[in-house]
Protein backbone atom coordinates (compact mmCIF):
# COMPACT_ATOMS: atom_id res chain seq x y z
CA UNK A 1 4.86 -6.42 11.70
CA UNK A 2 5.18 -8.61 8.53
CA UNK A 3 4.22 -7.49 4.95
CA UNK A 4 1.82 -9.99 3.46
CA UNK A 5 -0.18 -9.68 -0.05
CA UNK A 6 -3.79 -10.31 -1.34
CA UNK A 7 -3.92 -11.83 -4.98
CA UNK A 8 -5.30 -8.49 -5.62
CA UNK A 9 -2.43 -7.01 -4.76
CA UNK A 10 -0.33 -9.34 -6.91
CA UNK A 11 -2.11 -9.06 -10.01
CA UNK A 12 -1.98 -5.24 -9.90
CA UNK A 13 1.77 -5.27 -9.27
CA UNK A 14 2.78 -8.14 -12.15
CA UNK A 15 1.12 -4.98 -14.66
CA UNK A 16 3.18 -2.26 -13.23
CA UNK A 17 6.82 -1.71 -15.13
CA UNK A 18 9.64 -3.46 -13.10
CA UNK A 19 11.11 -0.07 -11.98
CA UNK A 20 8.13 0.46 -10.58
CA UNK A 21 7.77 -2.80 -9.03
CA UNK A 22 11.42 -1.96 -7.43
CA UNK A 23 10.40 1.13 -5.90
CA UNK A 24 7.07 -0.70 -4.79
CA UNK A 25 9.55 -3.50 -3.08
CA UNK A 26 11.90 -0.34 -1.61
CA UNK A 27 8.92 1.00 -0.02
CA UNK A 28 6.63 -1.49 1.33
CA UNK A 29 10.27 -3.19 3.60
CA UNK A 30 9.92 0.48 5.26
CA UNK A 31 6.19 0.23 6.31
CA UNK A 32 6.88 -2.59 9.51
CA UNK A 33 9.63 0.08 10.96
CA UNK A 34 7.81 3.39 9.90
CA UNK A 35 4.18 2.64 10.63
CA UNK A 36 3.14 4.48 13.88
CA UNK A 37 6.00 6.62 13.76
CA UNK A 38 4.63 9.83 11.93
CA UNK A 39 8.04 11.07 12.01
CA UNK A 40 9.20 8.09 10.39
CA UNK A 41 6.77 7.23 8.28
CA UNK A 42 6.47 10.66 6.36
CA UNK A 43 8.85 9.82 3.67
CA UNK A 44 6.30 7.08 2.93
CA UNK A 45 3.08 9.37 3.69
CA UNK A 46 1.51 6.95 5.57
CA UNK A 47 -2.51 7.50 5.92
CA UNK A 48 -5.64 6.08 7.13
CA UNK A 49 -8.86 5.78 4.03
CA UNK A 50 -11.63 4.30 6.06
CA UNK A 51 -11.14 0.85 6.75
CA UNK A 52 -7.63 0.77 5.20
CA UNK A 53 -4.48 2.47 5.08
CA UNK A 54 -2.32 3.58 2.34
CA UNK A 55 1.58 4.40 1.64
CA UNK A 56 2.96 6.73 -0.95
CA UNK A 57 5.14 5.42 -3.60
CA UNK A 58 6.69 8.07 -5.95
CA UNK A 59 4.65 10.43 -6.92
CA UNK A 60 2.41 8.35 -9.14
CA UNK A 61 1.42 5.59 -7.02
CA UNK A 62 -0.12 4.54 -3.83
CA UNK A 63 0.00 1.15 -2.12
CA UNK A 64 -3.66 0.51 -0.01
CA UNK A 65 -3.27 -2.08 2.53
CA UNK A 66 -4.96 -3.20 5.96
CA UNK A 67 -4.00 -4.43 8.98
CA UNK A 68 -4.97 -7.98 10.19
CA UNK A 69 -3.57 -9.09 13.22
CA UNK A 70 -0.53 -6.83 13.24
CA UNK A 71 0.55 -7.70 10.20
CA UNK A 72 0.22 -5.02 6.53
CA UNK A 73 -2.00 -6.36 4.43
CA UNK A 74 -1.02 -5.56 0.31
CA UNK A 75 -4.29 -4.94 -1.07
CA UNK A 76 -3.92 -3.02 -4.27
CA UNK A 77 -1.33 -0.90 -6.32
CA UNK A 78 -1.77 1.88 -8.71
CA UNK A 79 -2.74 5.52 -8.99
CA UNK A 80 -5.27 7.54 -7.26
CA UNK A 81 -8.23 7.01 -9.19
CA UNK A 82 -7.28 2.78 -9.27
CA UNK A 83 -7.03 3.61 -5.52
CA UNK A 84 -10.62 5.55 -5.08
CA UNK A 85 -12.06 2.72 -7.46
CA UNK A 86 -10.86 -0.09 -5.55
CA UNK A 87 -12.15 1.38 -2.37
CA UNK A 88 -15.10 1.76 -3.59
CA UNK A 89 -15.90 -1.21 -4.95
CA UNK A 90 -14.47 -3.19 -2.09
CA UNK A 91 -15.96 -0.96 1.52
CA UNK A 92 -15.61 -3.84 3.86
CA UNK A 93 -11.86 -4.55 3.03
């Protein structure tokens, strides 16, 4: 599994402070060796939302992504209400 980004996903990380962005980084190069491992991937809190999947990181954020041809997908970054928005604007992925 490789990590790949949308521009979405981008923009939403350039706004977030760069210890943040670190501990974004830290997280998401866990996801391709945790992901279908529940054991694994608890530290990360790894869960399906519909259409997409999202990862814990801290207590404050949550990364959304999908999966596209066995690859993670970086949708979006922020909190749980940018999180609930973004799905809800965007349904299909």
């Amino acid at each position: 599994m490789t990590v790949l980004s949308r521009p979405s996903f981008e923009r939403a990380f350039k706004a977030l402070s760069p210890e943040t962005q670190a501990q974004v980084r830290s997280a998401a190069t866990l996801l391709p060796e945790a992901f279908g491992k529940p054991h694994v991937h608890q530290g990360l809190g790894v869960r399906k939302l519909g259409k997409y999947f999202e990862f814990r990181v801290g207590l404050q954020h949550r990364v959304l992504f999908l999966l596209r041809k066995g690859n993670a997908v970086l949708v979006t970054v922020g909190d749980h209400d940018d999180i609930v928005r973004f799905i809800k604007d965007n349904p299909k992925g």
